[in-house]
N, C-alpha and C. Protein backbone atom coordinates (compact mmCIF):
# COMPACT_ATOMS: atom_id res chain seq x y z
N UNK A 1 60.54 -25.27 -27.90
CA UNK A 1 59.85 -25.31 -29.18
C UNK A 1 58.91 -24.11 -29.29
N UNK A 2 59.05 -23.46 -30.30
CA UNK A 2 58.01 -22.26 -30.65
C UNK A 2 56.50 -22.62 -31.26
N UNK A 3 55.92 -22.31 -30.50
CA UNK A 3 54.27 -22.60 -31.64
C UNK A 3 53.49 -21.54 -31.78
N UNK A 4 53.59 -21.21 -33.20
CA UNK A 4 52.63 -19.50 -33.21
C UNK A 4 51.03 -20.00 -33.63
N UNK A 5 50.14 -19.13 -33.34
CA UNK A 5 48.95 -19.33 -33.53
C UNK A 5 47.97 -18.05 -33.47
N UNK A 6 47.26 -18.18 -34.06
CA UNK A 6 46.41 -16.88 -34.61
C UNK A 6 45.50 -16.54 -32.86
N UNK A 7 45.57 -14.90 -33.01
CA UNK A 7 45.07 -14.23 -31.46
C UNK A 7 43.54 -14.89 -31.86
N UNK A 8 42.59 -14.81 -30.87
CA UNK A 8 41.53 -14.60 -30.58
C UNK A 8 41.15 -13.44 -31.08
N UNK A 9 39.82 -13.08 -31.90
CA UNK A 9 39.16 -12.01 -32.22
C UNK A 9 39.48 -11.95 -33.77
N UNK A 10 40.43 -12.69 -34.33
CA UNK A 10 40.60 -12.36 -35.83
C UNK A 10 39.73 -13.19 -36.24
N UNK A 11 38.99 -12.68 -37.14
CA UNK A 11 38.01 -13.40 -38.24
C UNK A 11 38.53 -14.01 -39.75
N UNK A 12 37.81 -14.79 -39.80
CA UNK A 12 38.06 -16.12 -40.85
C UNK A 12 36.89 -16.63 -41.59
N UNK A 13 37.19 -17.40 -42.55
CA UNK A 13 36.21 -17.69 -43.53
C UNK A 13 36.13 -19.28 -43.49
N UNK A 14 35.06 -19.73 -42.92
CA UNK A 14 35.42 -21.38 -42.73
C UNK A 14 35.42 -22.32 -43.83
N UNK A 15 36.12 -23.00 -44.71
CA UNK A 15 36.31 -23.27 -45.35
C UNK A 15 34.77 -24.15 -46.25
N UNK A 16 33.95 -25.23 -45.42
CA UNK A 16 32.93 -25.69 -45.79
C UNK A 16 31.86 -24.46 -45.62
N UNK A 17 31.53 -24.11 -46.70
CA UNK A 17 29.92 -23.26 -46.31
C UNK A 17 30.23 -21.49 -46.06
N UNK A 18 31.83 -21.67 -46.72
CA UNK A 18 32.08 -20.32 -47.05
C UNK A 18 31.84 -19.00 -45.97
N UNK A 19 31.38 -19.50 -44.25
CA UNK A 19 31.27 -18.99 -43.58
C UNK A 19 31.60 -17.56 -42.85
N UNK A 20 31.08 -16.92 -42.25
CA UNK A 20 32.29 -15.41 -41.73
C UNK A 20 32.42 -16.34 -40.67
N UNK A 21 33.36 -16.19 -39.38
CA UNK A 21 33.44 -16.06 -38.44
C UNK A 21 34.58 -15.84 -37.41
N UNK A 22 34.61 -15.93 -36.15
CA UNK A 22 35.52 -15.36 -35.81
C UNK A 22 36.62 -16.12 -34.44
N UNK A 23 37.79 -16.36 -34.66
CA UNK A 23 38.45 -16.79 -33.39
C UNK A 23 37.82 -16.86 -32.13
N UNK A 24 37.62 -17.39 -31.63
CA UNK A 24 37.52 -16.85 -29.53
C UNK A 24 37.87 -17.82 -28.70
N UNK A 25 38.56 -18.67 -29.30
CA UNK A 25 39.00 -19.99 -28.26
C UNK A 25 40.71 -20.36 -28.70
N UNK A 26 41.32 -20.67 -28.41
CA UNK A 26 42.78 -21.65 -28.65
C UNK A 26 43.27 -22.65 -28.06
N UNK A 27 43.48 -23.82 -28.41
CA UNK A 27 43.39 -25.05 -27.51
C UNK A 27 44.67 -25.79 -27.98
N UNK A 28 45.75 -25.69 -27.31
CA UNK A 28 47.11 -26.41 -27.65
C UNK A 28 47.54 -27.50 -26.94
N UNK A 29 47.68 -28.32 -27.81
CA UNK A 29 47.45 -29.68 -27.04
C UNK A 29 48.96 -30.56 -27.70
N UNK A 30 50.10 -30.41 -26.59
CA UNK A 30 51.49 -31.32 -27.07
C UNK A 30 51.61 -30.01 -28.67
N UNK A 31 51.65 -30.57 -29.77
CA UNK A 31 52.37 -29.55 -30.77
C UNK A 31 50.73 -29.72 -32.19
N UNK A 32 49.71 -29.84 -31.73
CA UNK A 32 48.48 -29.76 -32.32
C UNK A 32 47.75 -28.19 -31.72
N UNK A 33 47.47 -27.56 -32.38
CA UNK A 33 46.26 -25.98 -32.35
C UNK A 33 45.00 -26.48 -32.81
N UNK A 34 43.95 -26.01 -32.27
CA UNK A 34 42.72 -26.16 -32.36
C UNK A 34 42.58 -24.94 -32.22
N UNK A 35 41.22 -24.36 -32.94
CA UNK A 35 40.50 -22.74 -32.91
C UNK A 35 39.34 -23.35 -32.45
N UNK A 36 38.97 -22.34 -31.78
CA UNK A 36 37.25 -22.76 -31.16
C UNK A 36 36.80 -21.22 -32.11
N UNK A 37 35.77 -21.51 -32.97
CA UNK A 37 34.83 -20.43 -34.30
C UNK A 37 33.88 -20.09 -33.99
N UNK A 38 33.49 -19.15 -33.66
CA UNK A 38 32.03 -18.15 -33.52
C UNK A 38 31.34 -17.66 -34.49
N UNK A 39 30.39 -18.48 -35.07
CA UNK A 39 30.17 -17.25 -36.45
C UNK A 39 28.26 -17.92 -36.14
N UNK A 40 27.92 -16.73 -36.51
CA UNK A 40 26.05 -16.65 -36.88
C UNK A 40 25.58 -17.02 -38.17
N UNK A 41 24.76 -18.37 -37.88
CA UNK A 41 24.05 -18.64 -39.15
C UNK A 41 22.48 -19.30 -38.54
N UNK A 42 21.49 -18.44 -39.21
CA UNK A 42 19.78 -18.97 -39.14
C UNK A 42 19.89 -18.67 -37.81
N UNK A 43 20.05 -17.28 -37.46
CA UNK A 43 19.45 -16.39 -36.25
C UNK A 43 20.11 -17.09 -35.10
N UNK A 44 21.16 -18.28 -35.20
CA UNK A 44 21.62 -18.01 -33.99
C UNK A 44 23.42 -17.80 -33.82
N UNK A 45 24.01 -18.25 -33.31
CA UNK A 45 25.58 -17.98 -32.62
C UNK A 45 25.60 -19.72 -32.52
N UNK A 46 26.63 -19.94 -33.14
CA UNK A 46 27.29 -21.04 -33.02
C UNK A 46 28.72 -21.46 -32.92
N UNK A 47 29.18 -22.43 -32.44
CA UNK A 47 30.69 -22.33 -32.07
C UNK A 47 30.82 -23.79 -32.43
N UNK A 48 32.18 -23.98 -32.89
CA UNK A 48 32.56 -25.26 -34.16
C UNK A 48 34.70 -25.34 -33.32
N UNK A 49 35.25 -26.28 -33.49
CA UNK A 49 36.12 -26.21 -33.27
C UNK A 49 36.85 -27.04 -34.32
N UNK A 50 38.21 -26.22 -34.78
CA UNK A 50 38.44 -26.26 -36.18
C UNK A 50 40.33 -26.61 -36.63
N UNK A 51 40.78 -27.22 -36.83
CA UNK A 51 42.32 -27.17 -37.61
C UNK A 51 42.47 -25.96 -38.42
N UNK A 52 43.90 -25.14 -38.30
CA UNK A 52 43.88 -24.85 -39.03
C UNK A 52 43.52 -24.55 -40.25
N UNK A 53 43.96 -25.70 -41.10
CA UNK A 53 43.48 -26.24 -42.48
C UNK A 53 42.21 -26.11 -42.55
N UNK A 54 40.99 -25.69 -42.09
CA UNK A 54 39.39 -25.62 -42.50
C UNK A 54 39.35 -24.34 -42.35
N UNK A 55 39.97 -23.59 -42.15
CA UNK A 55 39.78 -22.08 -42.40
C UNK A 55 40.55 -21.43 -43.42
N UNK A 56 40.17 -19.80 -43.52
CA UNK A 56 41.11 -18.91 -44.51
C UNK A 56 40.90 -17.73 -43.31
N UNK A 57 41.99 -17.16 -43.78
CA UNK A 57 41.82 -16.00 -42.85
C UNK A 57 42.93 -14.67 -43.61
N UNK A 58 43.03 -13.36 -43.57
CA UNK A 58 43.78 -12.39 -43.94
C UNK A 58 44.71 -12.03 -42.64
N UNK A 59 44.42 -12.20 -41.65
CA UNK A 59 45.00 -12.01 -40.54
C UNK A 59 46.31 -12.64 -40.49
N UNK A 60 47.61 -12.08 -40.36
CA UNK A 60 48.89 -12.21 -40.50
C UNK A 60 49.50 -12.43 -39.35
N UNK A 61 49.03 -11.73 -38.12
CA UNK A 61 49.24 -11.85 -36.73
C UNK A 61 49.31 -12.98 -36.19
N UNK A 62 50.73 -13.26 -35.60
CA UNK A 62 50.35 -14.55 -34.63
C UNK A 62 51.51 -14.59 -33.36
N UNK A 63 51.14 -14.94 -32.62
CA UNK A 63 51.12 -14.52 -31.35
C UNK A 63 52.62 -16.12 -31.28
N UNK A 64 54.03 -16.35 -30.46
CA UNK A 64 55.25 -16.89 -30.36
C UNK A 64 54.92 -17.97 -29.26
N UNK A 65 54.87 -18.95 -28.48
CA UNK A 65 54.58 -19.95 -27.82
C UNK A 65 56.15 -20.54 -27.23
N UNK A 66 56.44 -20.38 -26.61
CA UNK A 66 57.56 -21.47 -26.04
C UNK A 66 57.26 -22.22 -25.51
N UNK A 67 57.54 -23.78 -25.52
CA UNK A 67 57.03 -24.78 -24.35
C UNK A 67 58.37 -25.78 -24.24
């Protein structure tokens, strides 16, 4: 089975709260993707882990999975 999923380092717009932020985690679990999100809001770095579906992103790239 193939599972593509967006690299680490591409940035995205989180869907609640219109956010910047950016990939740095991937968590594949059976045929479910999870993103772990880095983005800065009120001076600090925070990290959120996210579906697909709660983001936008321009980034087209995605990386082929066989399992």
């Amino acid at each position: 089975m193939k599972i593509e999923y967006y690299q680490c380092g591409t940035m995205v717009i989180i869907s609640i709260g219109k956010t910047e932020g950016m990939i740095t985690g991937v968590k594949i679990r059976f045929d479910s993707i999870s993103y772990e999100i880095t983005y800065y809001y009120n001076g600090e770095y925070k990290t959120v882990w996210l579906k697909e579906q709660e983001f936008t992103t321009e980034g087209i790239k995605k990386i082929g999975y066989l399992k």
